[in-house]
Protein backbone atom coordinates (compact mmCIF):
# COMPACT_ATOMS: atom_id res chain seq x y z
CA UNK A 1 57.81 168.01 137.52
CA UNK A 2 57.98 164.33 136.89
CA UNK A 3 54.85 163.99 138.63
CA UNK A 4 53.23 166.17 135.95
CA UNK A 5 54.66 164.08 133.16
CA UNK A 6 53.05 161.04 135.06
CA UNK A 7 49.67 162.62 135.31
CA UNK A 8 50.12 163.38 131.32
CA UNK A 9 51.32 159.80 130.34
CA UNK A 10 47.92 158.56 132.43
CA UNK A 11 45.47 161.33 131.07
CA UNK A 12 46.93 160.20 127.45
CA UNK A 13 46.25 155.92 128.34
CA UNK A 14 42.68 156.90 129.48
CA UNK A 15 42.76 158.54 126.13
CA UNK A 16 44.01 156.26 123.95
CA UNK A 17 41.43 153.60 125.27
CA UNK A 18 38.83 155.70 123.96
CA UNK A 19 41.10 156.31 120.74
CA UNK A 20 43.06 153.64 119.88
CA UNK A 21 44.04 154.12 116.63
CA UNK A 22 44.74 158.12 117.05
CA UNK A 23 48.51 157.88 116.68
CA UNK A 24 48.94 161.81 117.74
CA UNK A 25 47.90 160.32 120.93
CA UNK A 26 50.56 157.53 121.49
CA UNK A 27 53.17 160.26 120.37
CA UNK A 28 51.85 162.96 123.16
CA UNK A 29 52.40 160.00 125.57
CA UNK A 30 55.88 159.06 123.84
CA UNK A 31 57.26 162.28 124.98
CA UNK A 32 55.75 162.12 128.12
CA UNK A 33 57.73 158.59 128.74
CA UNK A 34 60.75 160.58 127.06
CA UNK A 35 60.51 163.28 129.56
CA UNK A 36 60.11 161.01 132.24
CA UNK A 37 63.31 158.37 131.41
CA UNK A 38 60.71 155.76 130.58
CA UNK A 39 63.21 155.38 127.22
CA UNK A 40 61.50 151.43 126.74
CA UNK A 41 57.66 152.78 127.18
CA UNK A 42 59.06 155.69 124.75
CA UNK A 43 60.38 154.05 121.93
CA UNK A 44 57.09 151.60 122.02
CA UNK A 45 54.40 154.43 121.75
CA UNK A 46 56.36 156.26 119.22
CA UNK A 47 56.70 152.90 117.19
CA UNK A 48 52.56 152.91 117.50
CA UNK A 49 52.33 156.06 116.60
CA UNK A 50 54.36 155.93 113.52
CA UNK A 51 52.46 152.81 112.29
CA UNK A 52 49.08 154.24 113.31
CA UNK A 53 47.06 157.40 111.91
CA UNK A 54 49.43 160.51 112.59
CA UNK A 55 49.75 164.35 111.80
CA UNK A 56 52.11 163.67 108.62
CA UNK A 57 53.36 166.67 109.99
CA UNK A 58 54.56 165.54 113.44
CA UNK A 59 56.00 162.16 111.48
CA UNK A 60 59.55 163.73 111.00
CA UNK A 61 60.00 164.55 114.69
CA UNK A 62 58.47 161.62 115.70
CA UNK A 63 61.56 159.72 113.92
CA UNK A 64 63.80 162.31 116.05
CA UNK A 65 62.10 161.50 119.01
CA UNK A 66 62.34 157.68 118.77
CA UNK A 67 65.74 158.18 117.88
CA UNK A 68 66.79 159.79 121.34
CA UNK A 69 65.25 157.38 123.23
CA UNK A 70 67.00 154.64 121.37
CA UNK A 71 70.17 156.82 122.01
CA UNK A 72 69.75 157.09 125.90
CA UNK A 73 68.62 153.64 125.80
CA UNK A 74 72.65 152.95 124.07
CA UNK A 75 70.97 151.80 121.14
CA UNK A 76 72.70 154.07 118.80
CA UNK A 77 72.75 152.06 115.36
CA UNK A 78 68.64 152.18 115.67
CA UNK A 79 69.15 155.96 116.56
CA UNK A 80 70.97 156.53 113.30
CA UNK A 81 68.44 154.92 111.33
CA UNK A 82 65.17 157.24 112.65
CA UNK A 83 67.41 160.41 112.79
CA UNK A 84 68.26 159.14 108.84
CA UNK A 85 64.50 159.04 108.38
CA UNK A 86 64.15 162.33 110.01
CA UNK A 87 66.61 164.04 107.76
CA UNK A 88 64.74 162.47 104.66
CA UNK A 89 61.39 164.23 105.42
CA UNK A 90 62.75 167.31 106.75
CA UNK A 91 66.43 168.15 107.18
CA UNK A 92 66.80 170.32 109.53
CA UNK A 93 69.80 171.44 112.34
CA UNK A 94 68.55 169.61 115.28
CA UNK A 95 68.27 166.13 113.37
CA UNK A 96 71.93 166.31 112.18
CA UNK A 97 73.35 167.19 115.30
CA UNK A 98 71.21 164.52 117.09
CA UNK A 99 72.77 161.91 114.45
CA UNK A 100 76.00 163.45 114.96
CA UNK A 101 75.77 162.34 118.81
CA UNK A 102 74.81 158.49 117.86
CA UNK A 103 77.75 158.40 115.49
CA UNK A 104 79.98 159.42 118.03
CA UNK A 105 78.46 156.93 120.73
CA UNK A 106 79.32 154.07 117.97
CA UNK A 107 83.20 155.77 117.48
CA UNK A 108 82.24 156.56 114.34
CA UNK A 109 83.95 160.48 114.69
CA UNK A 110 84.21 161.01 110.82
CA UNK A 111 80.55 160.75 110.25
CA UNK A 112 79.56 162.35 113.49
CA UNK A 113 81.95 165.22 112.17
CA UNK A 114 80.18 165.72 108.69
CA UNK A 115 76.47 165.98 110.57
CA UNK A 116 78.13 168.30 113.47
CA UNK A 117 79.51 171.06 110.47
CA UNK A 118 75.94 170.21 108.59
CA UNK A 119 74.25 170.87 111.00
CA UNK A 120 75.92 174.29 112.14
CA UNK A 121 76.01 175.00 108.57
CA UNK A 122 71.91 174.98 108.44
CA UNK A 123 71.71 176.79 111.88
CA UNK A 124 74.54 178.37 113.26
CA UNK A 125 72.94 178.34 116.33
CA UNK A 126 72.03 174.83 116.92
CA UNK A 127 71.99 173.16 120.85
CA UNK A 128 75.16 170.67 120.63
CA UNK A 129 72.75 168.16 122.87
CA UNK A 130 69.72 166.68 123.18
């Protein structure tokens, strides 16, 4: 499996070579990284990708996505701040519960509280991890 994910992230450098300013492209390798632990090579692409031309559609996951990296990477005050953005442009379940989980890794339990009953008030049904 991580083998495949290593094949992707190379298939998507060859790519971006040809398209360096496609920023859809730096985020399909971003998740690649993510998938593989590569948490540094992660945050970077989805950095570029934010900055560069992206599906505005893709941009509030994208936020999401940089902000669990920066969360396995222990970085949790930069995880609060994308999964903030994330919530701005599209508040949904997953994005409070993920913010819930970088409160917590600060100590902060009272704010990781209010996004952890937000976020099972939205979707009652939400995955308590990333």
């Amino acid at each position: 499996m991580a083998g495949e994910y290593a094949d992707a992230a190379a298939d998507f450098t060859k790519a971006i070579e040809l398209h360096p300013a496609n920023g859809n492209l730096y985020r399909n390798r971003a998740l690649a990284y993510l998938k593989m632990g590569n948490n540094e090579s992660a945050i970077s692409d989805f950095s570029n990708a934010l900055r560069l031309n992206l599906d505005p559609s893709l941009v509030p996951d994208t936020y999401n996505d940089r902000g669990v990296a920066y969360l396995r990477n222990k970085k949790a005050a930069d995880a609060i701040s994308d999964f903030t953005k994330a919530i701005q442009l599209r508040p949904i379940a997953a994005y409070y519960m993920n913010r819930s989980e970088a409160y917590a890794a600060l100590g902060d339990g009272e704010h990781a509280a209010q996004d952890r009953t937000e976020a099972i008030r939205l979707d009652p049904n939400v995955p308590t991890h990333n």
